[in-house]
PDB file of N, CA and C in Angstrom:
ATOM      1  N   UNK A   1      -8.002  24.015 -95.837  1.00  0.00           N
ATOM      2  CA  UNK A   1      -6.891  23.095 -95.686  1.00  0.00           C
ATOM      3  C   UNK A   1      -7.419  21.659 -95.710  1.00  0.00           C
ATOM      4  N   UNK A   2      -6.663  20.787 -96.392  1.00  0.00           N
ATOM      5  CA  UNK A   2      -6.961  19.132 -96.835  1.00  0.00           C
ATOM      6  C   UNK A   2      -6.686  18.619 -94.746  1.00  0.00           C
ATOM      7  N   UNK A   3      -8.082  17.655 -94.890  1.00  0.00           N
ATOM      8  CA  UNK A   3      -7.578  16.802 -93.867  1.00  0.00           C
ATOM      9  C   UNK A   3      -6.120  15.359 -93.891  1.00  0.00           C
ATOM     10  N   UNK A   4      -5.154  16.200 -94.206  1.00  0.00           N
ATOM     11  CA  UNK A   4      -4.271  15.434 -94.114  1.00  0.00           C
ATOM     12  C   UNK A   4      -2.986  16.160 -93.272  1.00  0.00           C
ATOM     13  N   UNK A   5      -2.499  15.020 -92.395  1.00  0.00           N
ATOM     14  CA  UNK A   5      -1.794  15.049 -91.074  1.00  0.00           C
ATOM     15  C   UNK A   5      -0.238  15.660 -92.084  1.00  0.00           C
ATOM     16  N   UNK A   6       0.643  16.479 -91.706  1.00  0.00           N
ATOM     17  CA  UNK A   6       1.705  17.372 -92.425  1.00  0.00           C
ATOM     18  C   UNK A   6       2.691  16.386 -91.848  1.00  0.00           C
ATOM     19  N   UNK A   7       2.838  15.591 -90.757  1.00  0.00           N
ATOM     20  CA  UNK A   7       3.749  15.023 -90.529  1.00  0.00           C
ATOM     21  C   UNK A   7       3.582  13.632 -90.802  1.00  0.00           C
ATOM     22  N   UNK A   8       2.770  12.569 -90.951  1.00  0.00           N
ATOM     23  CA  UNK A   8       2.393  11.061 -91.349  1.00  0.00           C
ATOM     24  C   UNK A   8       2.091  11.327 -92.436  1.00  0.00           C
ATOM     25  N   UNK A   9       1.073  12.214 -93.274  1.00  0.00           N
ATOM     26  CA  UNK A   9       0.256  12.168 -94.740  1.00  0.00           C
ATOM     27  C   UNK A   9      -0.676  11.467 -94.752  1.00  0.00           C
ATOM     28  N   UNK A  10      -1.419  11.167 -92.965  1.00  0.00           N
ATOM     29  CA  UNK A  10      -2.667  10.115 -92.959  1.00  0.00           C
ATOM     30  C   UNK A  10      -3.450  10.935 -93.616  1.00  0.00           C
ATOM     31  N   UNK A  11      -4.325  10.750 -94.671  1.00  0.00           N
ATOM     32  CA  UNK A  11      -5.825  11.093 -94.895  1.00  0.00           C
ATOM     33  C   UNK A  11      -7.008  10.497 -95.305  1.00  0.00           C
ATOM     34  N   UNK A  12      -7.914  10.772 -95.491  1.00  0.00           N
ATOM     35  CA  UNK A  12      -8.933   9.715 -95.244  1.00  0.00           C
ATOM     36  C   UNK A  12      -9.384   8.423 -95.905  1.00  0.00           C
ATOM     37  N   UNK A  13      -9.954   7.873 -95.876  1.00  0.00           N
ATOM     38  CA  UNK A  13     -10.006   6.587 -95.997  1.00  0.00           C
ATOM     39  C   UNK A  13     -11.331   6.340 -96.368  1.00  0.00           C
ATOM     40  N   UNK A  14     -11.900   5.307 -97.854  1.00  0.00           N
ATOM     41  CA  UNK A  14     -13.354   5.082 -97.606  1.00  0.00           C
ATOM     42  C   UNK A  14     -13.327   3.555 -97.603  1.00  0.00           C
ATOM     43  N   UNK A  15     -14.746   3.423 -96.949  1.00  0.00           N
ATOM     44  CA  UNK A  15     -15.238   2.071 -96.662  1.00  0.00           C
ATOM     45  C   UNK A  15     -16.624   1.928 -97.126  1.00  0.00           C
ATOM     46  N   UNK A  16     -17.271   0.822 -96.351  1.00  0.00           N
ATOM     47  CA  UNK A  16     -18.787   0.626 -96.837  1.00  0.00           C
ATOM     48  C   UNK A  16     -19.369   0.951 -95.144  1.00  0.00           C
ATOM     49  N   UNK A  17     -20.379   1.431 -94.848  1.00  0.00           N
ATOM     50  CA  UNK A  17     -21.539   0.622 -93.549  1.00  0.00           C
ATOM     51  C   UNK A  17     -22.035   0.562 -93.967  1.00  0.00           C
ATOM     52  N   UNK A  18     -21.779  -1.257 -93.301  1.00  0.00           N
ATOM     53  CA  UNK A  18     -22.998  -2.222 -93.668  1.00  0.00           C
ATOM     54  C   UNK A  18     -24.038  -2.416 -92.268  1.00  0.00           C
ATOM     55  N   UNK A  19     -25.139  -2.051 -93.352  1.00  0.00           N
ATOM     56  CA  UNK A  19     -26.155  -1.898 -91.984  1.00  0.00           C
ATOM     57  C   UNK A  19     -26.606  -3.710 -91.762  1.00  0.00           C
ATOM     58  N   UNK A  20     -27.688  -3.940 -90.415  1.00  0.00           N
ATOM     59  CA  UNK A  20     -28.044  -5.089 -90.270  1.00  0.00           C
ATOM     60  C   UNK A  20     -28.575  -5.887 -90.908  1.00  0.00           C
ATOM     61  N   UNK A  21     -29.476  -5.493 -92.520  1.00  0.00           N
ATOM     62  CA  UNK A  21     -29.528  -5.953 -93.496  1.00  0.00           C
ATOM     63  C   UNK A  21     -28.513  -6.531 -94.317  1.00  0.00           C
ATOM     64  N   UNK A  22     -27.100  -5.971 -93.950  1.00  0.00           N
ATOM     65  CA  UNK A  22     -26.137  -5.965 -95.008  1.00  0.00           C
ATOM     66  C   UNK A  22     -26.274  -5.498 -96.246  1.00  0.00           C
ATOM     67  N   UNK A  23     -26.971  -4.121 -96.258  1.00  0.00           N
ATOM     68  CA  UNK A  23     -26.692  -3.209 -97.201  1.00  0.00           C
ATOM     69  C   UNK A  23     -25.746  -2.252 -96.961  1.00  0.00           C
ATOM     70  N   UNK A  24     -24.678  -2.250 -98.207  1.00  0.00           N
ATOM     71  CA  UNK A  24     -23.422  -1.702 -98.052  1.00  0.00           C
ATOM     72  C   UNK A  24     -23.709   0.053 -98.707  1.00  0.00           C
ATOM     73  N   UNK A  25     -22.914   0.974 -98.519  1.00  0.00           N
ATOM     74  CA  UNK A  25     -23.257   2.207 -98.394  1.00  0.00           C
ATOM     75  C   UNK A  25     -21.620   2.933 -98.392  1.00  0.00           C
ATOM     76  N   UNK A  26     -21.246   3.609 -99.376  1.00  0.00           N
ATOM     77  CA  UNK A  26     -20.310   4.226 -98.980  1.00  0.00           C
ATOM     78  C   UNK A  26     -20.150   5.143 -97.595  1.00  0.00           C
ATOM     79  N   UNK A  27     -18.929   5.398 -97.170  1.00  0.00           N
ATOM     80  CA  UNK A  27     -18.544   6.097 -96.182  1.00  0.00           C
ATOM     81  C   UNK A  27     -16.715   6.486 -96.530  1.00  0.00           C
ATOM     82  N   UNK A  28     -16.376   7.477 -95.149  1.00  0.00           N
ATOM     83  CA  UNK A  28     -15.106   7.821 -95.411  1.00  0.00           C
ATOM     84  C   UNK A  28     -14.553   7.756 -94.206  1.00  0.00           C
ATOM     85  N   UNK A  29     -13.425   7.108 -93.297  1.00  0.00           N
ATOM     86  CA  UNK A  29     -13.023   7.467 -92.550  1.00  0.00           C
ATOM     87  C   UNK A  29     -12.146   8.592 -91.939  1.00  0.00           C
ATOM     88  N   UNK A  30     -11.925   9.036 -91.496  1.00  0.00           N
ATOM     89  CA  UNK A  30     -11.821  10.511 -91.039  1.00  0.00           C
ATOM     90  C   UNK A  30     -10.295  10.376 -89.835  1.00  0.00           C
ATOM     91  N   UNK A  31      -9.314  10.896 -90.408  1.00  0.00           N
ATOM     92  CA  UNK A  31      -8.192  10.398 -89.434  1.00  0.00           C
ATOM     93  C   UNK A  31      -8.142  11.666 -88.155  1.00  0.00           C
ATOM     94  N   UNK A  32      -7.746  11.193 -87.350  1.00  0.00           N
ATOM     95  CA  UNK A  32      -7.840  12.260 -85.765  1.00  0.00           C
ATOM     96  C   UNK A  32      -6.823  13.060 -85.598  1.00  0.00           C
ATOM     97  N   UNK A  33      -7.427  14.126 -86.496  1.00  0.00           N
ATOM     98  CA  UNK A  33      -6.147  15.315 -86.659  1.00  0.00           C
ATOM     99  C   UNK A  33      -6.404  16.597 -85.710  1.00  0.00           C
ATOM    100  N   UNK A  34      -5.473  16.944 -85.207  1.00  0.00           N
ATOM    101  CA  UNK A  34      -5.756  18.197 -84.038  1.00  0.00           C
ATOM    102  C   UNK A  34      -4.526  18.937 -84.449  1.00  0.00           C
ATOM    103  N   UNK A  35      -5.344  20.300 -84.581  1.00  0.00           N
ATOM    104  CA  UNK A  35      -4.332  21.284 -84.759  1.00  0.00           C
ATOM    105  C   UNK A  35      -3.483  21.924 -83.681  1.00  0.00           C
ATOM    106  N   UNK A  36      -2.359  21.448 -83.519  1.00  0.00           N
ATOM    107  CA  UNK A  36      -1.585  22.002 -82.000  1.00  0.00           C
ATOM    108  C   UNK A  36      -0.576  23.062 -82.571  1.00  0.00           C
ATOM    109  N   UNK A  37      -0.127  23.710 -81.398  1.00  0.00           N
ATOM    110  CA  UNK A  37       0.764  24.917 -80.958  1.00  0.00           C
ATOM    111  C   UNK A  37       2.202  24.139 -80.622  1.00  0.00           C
ATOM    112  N   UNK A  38       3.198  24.192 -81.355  1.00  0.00           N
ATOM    113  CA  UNK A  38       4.914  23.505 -80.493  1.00  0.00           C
ATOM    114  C   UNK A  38       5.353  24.606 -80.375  1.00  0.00           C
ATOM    115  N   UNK A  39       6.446  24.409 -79.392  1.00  0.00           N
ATOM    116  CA  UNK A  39       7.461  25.446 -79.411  1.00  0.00           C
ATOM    117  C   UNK A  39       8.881  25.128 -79.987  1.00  0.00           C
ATOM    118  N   UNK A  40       8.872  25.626 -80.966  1.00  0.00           N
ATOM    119  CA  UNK A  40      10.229  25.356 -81.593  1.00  0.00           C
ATOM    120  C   UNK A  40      11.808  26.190 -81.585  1.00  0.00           C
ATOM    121  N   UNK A  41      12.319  25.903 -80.214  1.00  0.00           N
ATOM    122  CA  UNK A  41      13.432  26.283 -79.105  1.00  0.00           C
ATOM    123  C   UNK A  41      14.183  26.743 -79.997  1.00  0.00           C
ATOM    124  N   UNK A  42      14.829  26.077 -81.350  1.00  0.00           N
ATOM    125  CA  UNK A  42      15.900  26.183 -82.171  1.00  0.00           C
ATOM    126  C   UNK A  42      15.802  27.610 -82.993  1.00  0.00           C
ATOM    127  N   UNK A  43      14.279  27.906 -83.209  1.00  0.00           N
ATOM    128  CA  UNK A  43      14.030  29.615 -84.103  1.00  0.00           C
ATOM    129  C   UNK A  43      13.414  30.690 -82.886  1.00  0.00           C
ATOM    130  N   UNK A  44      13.387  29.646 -81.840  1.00  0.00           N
ATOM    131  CA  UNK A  44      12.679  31.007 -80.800  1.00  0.00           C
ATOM    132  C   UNK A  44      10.987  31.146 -81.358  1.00  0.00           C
ATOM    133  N   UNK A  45      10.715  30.638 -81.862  1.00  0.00           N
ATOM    134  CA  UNK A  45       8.543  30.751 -81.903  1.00  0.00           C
ATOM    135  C   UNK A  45       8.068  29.488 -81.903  1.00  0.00           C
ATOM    136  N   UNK A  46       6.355  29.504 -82.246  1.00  0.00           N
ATOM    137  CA  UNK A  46       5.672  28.597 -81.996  1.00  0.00           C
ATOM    138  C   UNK A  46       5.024  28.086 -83.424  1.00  0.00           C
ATOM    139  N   UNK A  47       5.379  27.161 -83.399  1.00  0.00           N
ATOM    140  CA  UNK A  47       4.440  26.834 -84.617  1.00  0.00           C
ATOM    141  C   UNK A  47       3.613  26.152 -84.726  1.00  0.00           C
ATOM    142  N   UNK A  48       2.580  26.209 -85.618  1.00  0.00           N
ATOM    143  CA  UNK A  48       1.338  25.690 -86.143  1.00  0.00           C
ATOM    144  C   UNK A  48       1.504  24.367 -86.865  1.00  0.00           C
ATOM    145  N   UNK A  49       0.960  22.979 -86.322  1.00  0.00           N
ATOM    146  CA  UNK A  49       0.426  22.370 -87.500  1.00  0.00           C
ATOM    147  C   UNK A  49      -0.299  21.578 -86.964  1.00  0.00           C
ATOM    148  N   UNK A  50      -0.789  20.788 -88.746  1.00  0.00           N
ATOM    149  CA  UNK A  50      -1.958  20.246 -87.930  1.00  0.00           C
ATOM    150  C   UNK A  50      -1.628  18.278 -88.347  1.00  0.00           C
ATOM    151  N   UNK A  51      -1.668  18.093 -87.008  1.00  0.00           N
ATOM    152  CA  UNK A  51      -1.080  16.311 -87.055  1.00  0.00           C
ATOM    153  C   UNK A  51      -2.017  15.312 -86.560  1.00  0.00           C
ATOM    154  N   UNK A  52      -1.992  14.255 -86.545  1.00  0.00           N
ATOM    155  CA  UNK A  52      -2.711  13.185 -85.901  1.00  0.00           C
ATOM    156  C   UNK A  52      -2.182  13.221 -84.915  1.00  0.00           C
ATOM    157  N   UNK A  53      -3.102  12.350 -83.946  1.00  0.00           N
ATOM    158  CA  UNK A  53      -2.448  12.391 -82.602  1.00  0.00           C
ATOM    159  C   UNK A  53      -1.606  10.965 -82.511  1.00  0.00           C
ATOM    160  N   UNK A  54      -1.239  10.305 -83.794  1.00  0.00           N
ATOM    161  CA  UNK A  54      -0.135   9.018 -83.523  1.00  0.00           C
ATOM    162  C   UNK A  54       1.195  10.329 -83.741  1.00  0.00           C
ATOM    163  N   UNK A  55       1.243  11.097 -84.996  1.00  0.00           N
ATOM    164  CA  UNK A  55       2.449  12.418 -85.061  1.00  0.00           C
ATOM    165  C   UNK A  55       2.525  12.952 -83.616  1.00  0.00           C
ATOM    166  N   UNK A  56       1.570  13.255 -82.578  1.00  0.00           N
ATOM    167  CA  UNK A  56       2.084  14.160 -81.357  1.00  0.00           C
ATOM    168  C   UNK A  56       2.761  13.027 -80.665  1.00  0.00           C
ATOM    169  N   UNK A  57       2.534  11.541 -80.756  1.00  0.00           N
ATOM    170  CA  UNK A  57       3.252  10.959 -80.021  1.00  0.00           C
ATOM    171  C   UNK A  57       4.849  10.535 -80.505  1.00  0.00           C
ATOM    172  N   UNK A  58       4.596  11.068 -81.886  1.00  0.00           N
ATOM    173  CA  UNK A  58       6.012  10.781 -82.933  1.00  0.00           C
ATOM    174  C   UNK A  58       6.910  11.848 -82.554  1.00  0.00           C
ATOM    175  N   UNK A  59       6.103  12.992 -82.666  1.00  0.00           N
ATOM    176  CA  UNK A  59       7.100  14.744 -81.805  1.00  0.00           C
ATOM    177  C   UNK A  59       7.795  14.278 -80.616  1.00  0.00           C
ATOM    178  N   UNK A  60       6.997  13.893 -80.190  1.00  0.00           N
ATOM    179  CA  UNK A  60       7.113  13.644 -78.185  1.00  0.00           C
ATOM    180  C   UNK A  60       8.400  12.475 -78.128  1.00  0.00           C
ATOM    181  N   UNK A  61       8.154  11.466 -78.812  1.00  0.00           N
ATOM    182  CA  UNK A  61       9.027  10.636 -78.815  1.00  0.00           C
ATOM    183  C   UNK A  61      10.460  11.204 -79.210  1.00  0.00           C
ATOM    184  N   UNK A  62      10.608  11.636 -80.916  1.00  0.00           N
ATOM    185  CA  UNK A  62      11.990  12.419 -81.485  1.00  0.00           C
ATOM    186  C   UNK A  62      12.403  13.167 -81.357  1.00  0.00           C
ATOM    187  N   UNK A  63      11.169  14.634 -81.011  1.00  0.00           N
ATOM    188  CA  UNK A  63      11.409  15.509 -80.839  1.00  0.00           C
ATOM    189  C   UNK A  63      11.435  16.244 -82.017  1.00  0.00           C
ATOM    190  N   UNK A  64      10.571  17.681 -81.646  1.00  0.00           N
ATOM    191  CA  UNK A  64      10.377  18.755 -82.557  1.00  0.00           C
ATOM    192  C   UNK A  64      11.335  18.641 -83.795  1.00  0.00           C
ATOM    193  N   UNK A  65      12.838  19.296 -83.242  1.00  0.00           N
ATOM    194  CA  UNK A  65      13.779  19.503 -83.993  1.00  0.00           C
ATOM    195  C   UNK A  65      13.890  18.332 -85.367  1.00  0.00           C
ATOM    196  N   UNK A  66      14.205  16.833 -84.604  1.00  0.00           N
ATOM    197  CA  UNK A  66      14.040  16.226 -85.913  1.00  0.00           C
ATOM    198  C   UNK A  66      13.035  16.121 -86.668  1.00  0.00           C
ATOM    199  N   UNK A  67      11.772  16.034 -86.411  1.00  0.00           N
ATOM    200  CA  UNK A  67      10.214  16.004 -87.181  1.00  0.00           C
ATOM    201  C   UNK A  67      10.609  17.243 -88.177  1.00  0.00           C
ATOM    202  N   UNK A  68      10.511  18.471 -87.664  1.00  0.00           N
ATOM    203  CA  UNK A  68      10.960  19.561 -88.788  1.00  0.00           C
ATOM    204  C   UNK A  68      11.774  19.429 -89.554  1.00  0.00           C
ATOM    205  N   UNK A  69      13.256  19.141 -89.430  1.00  0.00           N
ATOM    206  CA  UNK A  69      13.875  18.860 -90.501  1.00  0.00           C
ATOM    207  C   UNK A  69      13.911  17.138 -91.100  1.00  0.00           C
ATOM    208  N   UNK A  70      13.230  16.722 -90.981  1.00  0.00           N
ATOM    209  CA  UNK A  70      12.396  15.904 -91.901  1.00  0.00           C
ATOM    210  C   UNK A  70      11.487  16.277 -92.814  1.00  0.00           C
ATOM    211  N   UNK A  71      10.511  16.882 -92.551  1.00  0.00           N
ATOM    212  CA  UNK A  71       9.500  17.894 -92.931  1.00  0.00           C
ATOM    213  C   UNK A  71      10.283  18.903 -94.150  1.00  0.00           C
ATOM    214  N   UNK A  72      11.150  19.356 -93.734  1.00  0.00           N
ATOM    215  CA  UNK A  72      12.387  20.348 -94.235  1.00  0.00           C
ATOM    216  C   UNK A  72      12.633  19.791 -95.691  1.00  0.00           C
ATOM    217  N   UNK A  73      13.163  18.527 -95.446  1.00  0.00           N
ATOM    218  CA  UNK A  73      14.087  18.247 -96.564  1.00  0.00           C
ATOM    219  C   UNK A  73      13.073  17.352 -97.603  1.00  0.00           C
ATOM    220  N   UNK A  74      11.587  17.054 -96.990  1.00  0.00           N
ATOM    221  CA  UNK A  74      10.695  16.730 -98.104  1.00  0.00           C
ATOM    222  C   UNK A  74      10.323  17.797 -98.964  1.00  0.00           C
ATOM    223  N   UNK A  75      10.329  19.182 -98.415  1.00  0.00           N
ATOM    224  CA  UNK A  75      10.236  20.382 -98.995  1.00  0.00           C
ATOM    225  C   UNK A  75       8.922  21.160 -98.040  1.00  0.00           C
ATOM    226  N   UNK A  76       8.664  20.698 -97.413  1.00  0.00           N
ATOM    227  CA  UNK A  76       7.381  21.506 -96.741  1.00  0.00           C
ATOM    228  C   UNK A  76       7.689  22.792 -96.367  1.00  0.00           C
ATOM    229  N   UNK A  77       7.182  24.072 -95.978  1.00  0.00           N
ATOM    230  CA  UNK A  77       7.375  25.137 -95.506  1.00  0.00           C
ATOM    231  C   UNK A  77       7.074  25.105 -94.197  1.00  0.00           C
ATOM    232  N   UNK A  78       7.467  25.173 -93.666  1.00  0.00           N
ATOM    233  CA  UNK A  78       7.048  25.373 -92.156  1.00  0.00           C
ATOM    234  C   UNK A  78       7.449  26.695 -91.307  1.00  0.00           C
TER     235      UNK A  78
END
C-alpha cells in the first residue's frame, strides 16, 4: 500500500539536506500516517484506514459518518 493518507491524499514530499558544508542531497519527506481502527455506528463494524494524524483530528472534529461519505462520493471503497 502507497504511503498516502485515504482521507487528505498527503504523500510524500522531496527536498534537499543540506549538510554544514552546504552540500545539497536529495531526500523525501515522509507524512505521519497511522493506521487506525473506527467504529463506524451507521454499518455496525470497524474499519480500517490508514490517515495522517491531521485526518484523525479531521474524523474527531466531523465525524466518521461525514469523512466516509465524502470518501464515498470521490469513489473510494471503503
Amino acid at each position: 500500500m502507497a504511503r498516502v493518507c485515504q482521507v487528505t491524499g498527503k504523500k510524500p514530499q522531496t527536498g534537499n539536506s543540506v549538510s554544514h558544508s552546504n552540500i545539497k542531497t536529495k531526500r523525501r519527506f515522509l507524512p505521519n500516517l497511522q493506521t487506525k481502527r473506527f467504529y463506524y455506528a451507521e454499518e455496525d463494524r470497524w474499519v480500517t484506514l490508514k490517515v495522517s494524524t491531521e485526518a484523525i483530528r479531521t474524523i474527531n472534529k466531523n465525524g466518521l459518518a461525514s469523512v466516509i461519505k465524502g470518501l464515498r462520493a470521490k469513489g473510494a471503497t471503503i
